[in-house]
Protein backbone atom coordinates (compact mmCIF):
# COMPACT_ATOMS: atom_id res chain seq x y z
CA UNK A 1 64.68 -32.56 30.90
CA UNK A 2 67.22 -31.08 33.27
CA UNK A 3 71.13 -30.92 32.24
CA UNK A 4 72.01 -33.02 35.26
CA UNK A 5 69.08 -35.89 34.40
CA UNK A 6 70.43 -35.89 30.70
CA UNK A 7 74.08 -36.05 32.31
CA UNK A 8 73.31 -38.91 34.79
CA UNK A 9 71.76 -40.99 31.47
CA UNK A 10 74.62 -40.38 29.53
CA UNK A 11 76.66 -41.49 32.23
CA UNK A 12 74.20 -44.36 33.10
CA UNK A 13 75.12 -45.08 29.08
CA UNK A 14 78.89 -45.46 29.58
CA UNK A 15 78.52 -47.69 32.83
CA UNK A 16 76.22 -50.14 30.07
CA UNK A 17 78.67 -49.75 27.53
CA UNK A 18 82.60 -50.04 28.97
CA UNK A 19 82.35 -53.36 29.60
CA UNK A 20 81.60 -54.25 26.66
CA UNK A 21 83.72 -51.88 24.91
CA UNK A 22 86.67 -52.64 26.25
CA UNK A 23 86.10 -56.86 26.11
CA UNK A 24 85.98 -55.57 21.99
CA UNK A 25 89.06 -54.06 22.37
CA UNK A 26 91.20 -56.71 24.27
CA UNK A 27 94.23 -57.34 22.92
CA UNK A 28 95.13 -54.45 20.51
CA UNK A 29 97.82 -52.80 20.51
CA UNK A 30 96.57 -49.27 21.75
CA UNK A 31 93.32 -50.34 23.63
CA UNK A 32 93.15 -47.45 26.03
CA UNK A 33 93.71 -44.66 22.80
CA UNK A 34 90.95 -46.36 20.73
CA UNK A 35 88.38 -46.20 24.10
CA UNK A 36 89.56 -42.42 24.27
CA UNK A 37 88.62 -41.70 20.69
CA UNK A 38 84.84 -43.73 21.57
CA UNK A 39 84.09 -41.87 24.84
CA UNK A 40 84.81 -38.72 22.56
CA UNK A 41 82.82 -40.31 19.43
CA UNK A 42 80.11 -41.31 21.61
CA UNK A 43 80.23 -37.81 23.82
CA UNK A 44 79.57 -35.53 20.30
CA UNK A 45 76.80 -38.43 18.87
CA UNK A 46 74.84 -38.28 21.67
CA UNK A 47 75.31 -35.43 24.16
CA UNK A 48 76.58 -32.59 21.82
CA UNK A 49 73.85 -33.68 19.49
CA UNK A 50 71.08 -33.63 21.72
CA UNK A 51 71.96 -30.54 22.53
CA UNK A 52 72.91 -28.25 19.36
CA UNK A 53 71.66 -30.82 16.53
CA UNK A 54 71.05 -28.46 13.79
CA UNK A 55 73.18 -25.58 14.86
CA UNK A 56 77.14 -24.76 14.83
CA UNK A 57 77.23 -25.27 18.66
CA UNK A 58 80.10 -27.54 20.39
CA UNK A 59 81.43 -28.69 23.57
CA UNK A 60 84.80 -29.21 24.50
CA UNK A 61 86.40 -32.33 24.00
CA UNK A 62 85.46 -35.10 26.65
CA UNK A 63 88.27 -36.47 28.85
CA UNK A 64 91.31 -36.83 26.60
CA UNK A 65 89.61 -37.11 23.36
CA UNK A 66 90.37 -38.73 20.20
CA UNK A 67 93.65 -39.04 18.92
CA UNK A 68 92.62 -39.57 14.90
CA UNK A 69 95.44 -37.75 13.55
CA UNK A 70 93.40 -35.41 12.40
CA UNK A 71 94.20 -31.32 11.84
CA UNK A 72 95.85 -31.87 15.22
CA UNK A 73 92.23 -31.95 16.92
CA UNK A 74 90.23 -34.14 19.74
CA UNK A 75 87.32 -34.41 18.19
CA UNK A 76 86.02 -37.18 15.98
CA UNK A 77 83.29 -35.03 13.56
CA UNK A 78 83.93 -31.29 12.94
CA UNK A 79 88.01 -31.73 13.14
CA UNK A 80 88.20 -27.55 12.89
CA UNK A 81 85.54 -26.10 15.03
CA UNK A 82 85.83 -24.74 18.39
CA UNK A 83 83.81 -25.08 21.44
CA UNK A 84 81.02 -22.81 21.72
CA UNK A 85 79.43 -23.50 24.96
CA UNK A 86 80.53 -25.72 28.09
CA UNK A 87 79.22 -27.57 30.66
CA UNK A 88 79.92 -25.91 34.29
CA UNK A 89 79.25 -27.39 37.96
CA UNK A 90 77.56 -25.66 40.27
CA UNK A 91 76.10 -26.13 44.23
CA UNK A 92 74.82 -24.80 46.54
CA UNK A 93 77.23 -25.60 49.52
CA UNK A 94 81.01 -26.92 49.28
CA UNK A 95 81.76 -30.11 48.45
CA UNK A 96 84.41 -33.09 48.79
CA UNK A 97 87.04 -33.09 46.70
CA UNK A 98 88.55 -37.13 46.66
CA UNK A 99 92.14 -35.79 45.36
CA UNK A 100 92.91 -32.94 47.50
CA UNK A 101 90.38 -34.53 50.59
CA UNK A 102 89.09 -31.11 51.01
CA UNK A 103 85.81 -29.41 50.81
CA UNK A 104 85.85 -27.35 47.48
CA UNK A 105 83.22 -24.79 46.46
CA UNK A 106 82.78 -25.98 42.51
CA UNK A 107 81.01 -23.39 41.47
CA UNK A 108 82.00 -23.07 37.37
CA UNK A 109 84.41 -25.64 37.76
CA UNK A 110 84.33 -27.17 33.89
CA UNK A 111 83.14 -30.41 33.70
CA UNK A 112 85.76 -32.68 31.72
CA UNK A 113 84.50 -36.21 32.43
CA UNK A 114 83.13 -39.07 34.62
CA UNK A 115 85.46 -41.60 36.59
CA UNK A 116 85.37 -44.24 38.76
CA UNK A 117 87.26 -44.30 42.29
CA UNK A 118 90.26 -46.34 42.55
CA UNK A 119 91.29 -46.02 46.41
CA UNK A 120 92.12 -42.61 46.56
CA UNK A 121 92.84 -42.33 42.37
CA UNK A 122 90.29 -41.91 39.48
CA UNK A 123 90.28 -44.38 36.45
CA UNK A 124 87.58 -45.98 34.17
CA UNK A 125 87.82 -49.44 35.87
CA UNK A 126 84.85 -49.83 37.95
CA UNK A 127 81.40 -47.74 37.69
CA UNK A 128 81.55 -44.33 37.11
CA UNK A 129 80.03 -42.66 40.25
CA UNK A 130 82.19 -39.27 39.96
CA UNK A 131 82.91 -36.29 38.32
CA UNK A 132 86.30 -34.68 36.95
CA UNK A 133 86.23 -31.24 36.69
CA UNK A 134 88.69 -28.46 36.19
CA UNK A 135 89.62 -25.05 37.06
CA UNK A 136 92.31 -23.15 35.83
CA UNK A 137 94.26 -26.55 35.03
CA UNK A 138 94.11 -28.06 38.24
CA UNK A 139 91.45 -31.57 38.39
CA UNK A 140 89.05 -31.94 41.13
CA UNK A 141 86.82 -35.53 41.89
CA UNK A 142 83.67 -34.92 43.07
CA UNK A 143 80.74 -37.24 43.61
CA UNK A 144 78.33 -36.78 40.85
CA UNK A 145 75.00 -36.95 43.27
CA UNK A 146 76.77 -33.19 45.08
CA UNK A 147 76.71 -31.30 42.25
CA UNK A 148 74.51 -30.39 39.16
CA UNK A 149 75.22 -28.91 35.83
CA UNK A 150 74.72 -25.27 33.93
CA UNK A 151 75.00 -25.00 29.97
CA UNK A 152 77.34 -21.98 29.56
CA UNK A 153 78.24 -20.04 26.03
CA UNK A 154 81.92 -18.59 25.43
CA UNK A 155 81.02 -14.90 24.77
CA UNK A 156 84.24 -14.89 22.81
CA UNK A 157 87.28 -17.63 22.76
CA UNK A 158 87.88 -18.16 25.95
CA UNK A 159 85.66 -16.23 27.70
CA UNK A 160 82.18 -17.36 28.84
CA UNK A 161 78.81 -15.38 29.20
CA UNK A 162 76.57 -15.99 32.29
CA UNK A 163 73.64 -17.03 30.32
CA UNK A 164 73.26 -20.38 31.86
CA UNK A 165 70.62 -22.97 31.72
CA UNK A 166 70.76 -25.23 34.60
CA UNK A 167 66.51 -26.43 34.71
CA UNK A 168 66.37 -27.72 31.01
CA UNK A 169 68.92 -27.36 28.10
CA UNK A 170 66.19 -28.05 25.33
């Protein structure tokens, strides 16, 4: 399986699951934290599993991650560890970028999460049809269908090696 067909299922997970998710979480007091701390939850159980079940592998946190009060960290499982690989965009022409309404060439732009449009915004109100990625602290939103995905490994904190694997991650 490619990394952008295992990407568009997880993603085709979360557009099942919100709704649902959030009707649970109606009403409490910090509904958007505790839907943070799932989207990272779910993000290790499922994609970060998937892909280094087994092994001391991780990915970056997704979106905002948790907020568990935990060592000071993101994640939900594995409180201490650090990322050892990340997921990178890549394509083969420029693409439109909704924030800045230019044409951006996202080649190893890091992949932090998907999003749904909100007029010219990004949020997780409607279905998620787009991409937030990052590079050098400033966010890009790209459509998902422009762009595909490369597994990349940090060579050392920080820095990341060019062994990629962009046709199947498994």
């Amino acid at each position: 399986m490619t990394l952008k067909k295992f990407m568009n299922q997880y993603m085709d997970f979360l557009n099942a699951s919100l709704p649902h998710c959030r009707a649970m979480l109606i009403g409490m007091d910090e509904e958007e934290e505790v839907l943070y701390d799932w989207l990272q939850a779910s993000w290790e159980m499922l994609v970060e599993s998937k892909m280094f079940y087994g092994t001391k592998n991780y990915l970056p946190i997704y979106g905002q991650g948790a907020d568990l009060g935990i060592n000071n960290s993101s994640r939900v499982s594995s409180p201490t560890v650090a990322p050892t690989h990340k997921v990178v965009c890549s394509g083969q022409q420029p693409v439109y970028d909704v924030l800045s309404r230019n044409k951006i060439d996202v080649n190893n732009f890091e992949f932090e999460e998907f999003v749904s449009l909100d007029d010219d915004w990004y949020s997780l109100e409607n279905t998620l049809t787009h991409v937030l990625i990052s590079q050098h602290d400033n966010e890009y939103v790209v459509s998902f269908d422009e762009i595909d995905f490369e597994l990349r490994e940090y060579k050392t904190k920080g820095s990341v090696t060019n062994n990629t694997t962009s046709s199947s991650f498994y």
